[in-house]
N, C-alpha and C. Protein backbone atom coordinates (compact mmCIF):
# COMPACT_ATOMS: atom_id res chain seq x y z
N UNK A 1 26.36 6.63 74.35
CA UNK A 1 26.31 6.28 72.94
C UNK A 1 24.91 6.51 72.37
N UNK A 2 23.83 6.33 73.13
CA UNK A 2 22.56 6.57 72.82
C UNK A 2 22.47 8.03 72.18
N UNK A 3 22.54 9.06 73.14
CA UNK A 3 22.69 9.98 73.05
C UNK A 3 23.03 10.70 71.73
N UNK A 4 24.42 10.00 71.54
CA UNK A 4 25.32 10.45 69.96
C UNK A 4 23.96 9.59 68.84
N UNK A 5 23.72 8.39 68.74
CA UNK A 5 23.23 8.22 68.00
C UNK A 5 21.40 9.06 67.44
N UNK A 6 20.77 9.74 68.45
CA UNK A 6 19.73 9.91 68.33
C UNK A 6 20.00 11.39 67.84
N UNK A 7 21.28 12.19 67.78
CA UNK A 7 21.59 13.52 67.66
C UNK A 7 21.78 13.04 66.07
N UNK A 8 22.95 12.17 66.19
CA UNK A 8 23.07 11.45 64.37
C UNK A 8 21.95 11.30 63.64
N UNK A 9 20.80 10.77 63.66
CA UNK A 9 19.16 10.48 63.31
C UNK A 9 18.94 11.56 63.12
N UNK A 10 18.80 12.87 64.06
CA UNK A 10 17.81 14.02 63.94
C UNK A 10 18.99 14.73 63.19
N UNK A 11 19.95 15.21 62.84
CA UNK A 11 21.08 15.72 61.70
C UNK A 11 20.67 15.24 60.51
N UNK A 12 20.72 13.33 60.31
CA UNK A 12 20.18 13.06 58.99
C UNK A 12 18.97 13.17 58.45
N UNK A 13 17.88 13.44 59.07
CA UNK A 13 16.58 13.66 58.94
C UNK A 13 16.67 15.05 58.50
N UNK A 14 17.60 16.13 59.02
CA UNK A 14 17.46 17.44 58.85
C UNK A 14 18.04 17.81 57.40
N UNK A 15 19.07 16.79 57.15
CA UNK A 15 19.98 16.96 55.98
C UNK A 15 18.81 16.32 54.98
N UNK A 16 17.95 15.67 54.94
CA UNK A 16 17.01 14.87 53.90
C UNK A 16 16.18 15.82 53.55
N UNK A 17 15.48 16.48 54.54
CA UNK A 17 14.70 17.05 54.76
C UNK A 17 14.64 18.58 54.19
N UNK A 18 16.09 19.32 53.99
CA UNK A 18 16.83 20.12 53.36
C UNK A 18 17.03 19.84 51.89
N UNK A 19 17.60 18.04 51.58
CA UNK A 19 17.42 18.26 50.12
C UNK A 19 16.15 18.26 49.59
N UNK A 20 14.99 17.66 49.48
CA UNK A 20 13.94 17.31 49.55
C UNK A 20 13.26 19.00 49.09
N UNK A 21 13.50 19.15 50.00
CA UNK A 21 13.04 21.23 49.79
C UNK A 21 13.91 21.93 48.70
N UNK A 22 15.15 21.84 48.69
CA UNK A 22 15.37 21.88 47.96
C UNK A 22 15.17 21.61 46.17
N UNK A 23 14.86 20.49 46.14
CA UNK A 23 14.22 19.83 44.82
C UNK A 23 13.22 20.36 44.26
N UNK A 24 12.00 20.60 45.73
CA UNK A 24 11.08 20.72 45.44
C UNK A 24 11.32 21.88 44.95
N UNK A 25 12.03 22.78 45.30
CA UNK A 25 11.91 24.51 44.94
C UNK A 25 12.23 24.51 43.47
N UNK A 26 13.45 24.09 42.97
CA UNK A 26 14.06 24.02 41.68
C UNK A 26 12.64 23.34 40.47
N UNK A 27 12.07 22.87 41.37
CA UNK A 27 10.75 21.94 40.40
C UNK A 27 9.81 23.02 40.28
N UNK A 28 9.29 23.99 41.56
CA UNK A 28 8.39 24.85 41.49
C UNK A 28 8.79 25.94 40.32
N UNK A 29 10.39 26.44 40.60
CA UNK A 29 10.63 27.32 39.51
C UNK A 29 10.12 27.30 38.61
N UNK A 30 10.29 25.72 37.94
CA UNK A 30 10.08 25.45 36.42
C UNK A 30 8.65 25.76 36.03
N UNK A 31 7.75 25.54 36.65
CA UNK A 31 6.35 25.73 36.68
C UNK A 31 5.96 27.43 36.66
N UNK A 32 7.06 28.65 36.84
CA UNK A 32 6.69 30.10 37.11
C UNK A 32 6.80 30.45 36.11
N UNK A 33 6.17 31.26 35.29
CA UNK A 33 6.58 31.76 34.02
C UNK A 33 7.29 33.26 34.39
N UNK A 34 7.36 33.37 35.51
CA UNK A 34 7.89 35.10 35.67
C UNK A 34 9.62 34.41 35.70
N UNK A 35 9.68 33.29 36.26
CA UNK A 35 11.76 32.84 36.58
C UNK A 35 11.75 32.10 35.19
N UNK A 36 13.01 33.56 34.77
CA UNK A 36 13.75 33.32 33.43
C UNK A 36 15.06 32.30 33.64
N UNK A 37 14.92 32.03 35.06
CA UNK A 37 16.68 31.31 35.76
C UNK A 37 15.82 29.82 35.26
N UNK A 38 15.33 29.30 35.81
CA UNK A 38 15.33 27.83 36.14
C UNK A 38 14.34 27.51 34.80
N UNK A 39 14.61 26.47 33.56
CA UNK A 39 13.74 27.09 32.47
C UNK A 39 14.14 25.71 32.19
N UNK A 40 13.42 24.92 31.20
CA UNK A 40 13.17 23.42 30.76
C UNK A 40 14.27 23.53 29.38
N UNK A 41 14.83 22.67 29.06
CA UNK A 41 16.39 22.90 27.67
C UNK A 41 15.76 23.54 27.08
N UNK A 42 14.43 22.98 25.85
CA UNK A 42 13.94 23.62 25.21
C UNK A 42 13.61 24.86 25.10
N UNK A 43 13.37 25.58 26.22
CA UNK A 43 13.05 26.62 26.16
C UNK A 43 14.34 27.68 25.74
N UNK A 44 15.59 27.05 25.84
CA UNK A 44 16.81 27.65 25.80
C UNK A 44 16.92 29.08 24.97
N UNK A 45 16.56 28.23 23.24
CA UNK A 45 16.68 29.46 22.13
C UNK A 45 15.89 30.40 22.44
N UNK A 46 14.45 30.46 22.59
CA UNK A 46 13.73 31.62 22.96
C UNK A 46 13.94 32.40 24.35
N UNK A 47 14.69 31.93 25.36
CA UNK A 47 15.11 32.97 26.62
C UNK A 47 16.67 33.58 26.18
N UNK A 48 17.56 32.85 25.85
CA UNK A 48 18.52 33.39 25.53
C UNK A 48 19.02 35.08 24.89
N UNK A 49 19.33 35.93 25.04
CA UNK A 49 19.77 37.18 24.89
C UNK A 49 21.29 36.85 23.84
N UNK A 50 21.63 35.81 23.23
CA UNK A 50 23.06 36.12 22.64
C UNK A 50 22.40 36.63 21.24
N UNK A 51 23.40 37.54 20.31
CA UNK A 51 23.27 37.85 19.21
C UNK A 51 23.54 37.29 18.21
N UNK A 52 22.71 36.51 17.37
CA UNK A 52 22.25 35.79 16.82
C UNK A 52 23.66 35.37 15.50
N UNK A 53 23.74 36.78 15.10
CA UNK A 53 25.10 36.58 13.88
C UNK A 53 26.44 36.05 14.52
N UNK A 54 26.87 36.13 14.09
CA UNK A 54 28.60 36.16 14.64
C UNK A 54 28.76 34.92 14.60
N UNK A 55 30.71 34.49 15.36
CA UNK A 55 30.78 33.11 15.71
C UNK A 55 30.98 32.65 17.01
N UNK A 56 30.70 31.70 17.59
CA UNK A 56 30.14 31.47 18.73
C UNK A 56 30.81 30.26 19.65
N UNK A 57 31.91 30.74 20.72
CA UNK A 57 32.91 29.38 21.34
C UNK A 57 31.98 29.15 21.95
N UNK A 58 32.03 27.29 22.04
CA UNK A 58 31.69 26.70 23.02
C UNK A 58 32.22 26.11 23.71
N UNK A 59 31.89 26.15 24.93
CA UNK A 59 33.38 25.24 25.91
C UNK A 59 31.78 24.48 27.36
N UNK A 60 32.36 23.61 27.41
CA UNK A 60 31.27 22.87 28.45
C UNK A 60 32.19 21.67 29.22
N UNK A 61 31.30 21.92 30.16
CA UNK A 61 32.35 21.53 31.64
C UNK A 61 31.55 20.45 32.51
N UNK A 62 32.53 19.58 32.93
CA UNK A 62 31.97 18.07 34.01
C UNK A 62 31.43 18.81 35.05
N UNK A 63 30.55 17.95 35.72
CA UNK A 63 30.01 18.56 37.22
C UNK A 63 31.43 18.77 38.17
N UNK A 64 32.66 17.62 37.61
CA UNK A 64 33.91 18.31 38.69
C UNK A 64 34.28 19.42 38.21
N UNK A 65 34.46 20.23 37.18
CA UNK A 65 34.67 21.45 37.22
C UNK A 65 35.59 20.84 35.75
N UNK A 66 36.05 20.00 35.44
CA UNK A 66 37.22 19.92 34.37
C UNK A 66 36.45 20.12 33.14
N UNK A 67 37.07 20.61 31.70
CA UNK A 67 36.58 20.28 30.67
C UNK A 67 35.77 19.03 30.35
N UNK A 68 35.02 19.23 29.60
CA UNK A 68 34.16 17.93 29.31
C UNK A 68 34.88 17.35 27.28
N UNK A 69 35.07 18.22 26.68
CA UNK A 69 35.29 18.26 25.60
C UNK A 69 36.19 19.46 25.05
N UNK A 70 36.78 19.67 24.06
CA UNK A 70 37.52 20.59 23.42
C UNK A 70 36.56 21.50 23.49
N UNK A 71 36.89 22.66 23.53
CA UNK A 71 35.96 23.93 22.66
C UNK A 71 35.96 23.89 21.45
N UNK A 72 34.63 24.29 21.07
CA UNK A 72 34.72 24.61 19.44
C UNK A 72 34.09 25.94 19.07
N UNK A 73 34.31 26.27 18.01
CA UNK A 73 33.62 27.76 17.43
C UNK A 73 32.59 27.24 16.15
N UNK A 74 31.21 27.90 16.20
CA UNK A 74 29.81 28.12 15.54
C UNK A 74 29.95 29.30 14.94
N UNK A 75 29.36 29.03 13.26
CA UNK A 75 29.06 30.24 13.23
C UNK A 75 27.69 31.48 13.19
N UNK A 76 27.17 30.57 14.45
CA UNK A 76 25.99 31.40 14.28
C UNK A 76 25.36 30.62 15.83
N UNK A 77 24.43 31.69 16.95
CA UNK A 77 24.54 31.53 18.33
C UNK A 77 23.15 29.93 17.67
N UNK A 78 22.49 30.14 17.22
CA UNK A 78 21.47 28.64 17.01
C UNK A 78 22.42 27.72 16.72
N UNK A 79 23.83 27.50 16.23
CA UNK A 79 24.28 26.56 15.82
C UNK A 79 24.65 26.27 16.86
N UNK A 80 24.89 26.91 17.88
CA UNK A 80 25.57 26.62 19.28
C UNK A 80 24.83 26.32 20.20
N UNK A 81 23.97 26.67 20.25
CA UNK A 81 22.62 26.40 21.01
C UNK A 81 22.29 24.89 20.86
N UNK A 82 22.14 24.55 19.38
CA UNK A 82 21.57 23.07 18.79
C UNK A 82 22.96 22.66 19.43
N UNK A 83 23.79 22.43 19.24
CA UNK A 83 24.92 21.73 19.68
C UNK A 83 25.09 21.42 21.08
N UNK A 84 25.00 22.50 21.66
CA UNK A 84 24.88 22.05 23.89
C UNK A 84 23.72 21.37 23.97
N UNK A 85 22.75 22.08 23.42
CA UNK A 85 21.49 21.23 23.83
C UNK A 85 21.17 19.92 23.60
N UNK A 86 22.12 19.37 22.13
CA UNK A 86 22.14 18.02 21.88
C UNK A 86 22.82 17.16 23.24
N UNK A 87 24.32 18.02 23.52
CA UNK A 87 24.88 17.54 24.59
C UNK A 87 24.07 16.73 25.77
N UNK A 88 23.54 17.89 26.09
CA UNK A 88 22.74 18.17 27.19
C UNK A 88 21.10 16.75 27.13
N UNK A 89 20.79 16.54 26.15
CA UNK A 89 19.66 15.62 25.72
C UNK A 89 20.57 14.61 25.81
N UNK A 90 21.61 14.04 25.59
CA UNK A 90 22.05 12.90 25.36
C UNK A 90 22.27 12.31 27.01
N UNK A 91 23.22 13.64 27.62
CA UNK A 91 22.56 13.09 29.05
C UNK A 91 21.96 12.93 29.96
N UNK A 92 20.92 13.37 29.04
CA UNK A 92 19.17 13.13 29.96
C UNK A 92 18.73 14.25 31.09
N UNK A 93 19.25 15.77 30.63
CA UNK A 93 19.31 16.91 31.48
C UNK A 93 17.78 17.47 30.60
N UNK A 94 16.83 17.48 31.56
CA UNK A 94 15.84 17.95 31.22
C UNK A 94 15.24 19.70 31.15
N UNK A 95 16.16 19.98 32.58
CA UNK A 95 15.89 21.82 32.46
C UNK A 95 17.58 21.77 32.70
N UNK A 96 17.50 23.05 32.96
CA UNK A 96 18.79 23.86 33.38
C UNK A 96 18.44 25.37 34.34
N UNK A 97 19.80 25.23 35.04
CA UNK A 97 19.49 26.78 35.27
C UNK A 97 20.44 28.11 34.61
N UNK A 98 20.22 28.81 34.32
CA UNK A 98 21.03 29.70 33.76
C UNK A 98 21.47 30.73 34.87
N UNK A 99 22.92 30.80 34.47
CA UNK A 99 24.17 31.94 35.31
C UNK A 99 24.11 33.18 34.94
N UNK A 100 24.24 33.01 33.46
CA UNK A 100 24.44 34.62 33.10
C UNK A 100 23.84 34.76 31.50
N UNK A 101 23.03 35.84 31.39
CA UNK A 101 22.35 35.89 30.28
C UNK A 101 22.55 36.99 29.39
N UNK A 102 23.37 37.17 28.81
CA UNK A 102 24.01 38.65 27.97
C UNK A 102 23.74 38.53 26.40
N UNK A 103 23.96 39.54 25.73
CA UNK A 103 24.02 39.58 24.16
C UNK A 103 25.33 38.35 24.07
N UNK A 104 26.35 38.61 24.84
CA UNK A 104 27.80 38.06 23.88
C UNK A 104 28.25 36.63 24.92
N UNK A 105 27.35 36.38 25.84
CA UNK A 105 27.72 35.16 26.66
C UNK A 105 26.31 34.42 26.94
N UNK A 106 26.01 33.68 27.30
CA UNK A 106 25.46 32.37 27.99
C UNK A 106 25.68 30.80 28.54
N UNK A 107 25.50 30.77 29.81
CA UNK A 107 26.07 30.17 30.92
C UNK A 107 25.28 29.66 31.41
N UNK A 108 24.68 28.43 31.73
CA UNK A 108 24.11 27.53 32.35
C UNK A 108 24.55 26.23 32.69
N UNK A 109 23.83 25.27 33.52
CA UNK A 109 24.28 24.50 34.05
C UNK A 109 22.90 23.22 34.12
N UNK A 110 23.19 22.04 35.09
CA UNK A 110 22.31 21.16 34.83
C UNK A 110 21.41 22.02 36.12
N UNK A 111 20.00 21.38 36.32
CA UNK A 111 19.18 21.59 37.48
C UNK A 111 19.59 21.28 38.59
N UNK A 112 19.78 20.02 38.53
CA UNK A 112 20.35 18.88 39.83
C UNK A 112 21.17 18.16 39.71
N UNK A 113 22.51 18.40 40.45
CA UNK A 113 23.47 17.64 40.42
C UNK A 113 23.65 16.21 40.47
N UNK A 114 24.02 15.58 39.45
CA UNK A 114 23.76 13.51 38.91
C UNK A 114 24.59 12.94 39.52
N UNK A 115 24.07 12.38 40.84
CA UNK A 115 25.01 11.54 41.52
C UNK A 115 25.07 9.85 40.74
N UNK A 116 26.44 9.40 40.77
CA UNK A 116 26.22 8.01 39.99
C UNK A 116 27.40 7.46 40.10
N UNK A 117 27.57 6.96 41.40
CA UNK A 117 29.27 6.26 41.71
C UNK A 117 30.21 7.02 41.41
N UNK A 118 31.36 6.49 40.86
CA UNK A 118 32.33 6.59 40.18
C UNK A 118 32.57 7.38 39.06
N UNK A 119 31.31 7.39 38.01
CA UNK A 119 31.09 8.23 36.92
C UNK A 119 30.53 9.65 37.14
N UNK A 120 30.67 9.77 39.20
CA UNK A 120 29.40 11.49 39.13
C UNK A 120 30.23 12.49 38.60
N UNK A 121 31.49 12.51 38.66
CA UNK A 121 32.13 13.88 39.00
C UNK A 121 32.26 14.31 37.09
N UNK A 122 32.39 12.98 36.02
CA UNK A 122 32.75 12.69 34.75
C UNK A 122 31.31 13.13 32.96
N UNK A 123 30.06 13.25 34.81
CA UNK A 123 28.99 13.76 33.52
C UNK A 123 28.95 15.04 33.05
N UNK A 124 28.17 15.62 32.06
CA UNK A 124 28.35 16.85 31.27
C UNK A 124 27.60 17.86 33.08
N UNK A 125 28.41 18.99 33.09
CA UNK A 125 27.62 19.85 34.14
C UNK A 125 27.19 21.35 34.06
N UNK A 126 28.05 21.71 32.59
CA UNK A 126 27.57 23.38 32.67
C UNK A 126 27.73 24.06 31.29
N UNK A 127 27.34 24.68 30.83
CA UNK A 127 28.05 24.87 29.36
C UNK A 127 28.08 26.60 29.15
N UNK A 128 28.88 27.11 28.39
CA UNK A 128 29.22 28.57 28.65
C UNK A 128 29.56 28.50 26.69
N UNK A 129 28.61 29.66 26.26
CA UNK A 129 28.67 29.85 24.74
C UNK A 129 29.31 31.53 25.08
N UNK A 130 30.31 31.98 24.25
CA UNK A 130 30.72 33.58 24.04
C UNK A 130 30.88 33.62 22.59
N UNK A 131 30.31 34.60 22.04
CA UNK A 131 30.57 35.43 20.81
C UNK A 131 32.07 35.53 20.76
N UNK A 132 32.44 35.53 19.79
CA UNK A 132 34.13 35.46 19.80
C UNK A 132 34.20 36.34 18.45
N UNK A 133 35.21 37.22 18.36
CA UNK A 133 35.79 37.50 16.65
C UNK A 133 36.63 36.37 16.19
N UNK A 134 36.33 36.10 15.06
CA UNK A 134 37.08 35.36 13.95
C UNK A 134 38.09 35.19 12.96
N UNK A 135 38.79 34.44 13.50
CA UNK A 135 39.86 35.08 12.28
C UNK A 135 40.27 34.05 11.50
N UNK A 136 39.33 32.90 11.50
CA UNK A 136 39.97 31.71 10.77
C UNK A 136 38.88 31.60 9.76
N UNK A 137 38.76 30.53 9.03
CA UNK A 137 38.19 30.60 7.66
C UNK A 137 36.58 30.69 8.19
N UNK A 138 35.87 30.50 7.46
CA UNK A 138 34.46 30.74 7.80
C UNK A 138 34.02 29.23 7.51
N UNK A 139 34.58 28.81 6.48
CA UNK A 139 33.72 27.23 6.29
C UNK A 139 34.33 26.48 7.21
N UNK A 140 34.83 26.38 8.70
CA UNK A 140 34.87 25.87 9.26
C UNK A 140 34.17 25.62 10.27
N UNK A 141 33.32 25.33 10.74
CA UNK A 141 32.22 24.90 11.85
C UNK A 141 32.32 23.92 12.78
N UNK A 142 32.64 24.50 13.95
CA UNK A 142 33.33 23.45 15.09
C UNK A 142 34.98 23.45 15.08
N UNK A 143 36.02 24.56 14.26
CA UNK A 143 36.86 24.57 14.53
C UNK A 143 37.20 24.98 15.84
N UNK A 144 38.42 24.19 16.54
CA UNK A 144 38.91 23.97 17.89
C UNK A 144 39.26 26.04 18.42
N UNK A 145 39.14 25.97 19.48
CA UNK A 145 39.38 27.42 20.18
C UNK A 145 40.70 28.12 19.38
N UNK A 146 41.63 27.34 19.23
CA UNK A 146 43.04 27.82 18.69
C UNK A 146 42.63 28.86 17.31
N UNK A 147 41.41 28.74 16.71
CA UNK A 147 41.20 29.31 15.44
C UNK A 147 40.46 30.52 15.87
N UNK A 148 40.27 30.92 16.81
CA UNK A 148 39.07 32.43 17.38
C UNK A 148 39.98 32.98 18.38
N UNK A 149 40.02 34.48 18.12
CA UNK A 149 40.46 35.13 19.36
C UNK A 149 39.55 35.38 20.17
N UNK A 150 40.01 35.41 21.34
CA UNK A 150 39.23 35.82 22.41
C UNK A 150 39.54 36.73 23.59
């Protein structure tokens, strides 16, 4: 039994020791000005590549993978931007890392995954903006996905 337990110790030490490095790396990113991936919220509007006109779905997703909220359509990529990023401030997500950086998409996520009981799987975890064509009225802002083709 000794045995098993001192193999158990040096596994959990290895697994700590792994996140720990981990962290630290995602922290160093933030500090590089050459990594466009790992970037503080704010910095969002000025790295972003989407094209600025148009209208703009947003759809954003729990750390379990489910919707977090309806999608809605922007008509303009800053309106969409201000909108996740509010998301994103409310639950105390300080950077992000970004997935995919195009004219007609942007995809990011939190830095570090928010462990917190019961509520981990239920916090905001990734948010994905696409340029969409329009076919519903224009004075609508934040109308639900059903109003944009895609």
């Amino acid at each position: 039994m000794e045995e098993l337990e001192v193999i158990g110790f040096i596994a959990m030490g290895a697994f700590l020791l792994l996140v720990v490095v981990l962290h630290l790396k995602r922290h160093t990113d933030l500090g590089d000005p050459e990594n466009m991936t790992t970037i503080y919220l704010d910095q969002l509007p000025e790295v972003s590549n989407l094209i600025p006109e148009g209208h703009h779905l947003v759809k954003l997703f729990r750390q379990s993978g489910n919707p977090y909220k309806g999608d809605a359509v922007y008509t303009s990529a800053g309106e969409a931007l201000k909108k996740v990023m509010s998301t994103f401030r409310r639950a105390k997500i300080e950077f992000v890392v970004i997935t995919k950086n195009t004219e007609t998409e942007l995809s990011f996520q939190r830095g570090i995954h928010g462990h917190g009981g019961k509520q981990e799987g239920k916090k905001v975890g990734r948010a994905v903006i696409k340029r969409v064509n329009w076919s519903g009225d224009k004075q609508r802002p934040g109308a639900t996905r059903e109003d944009a083709k895609l």
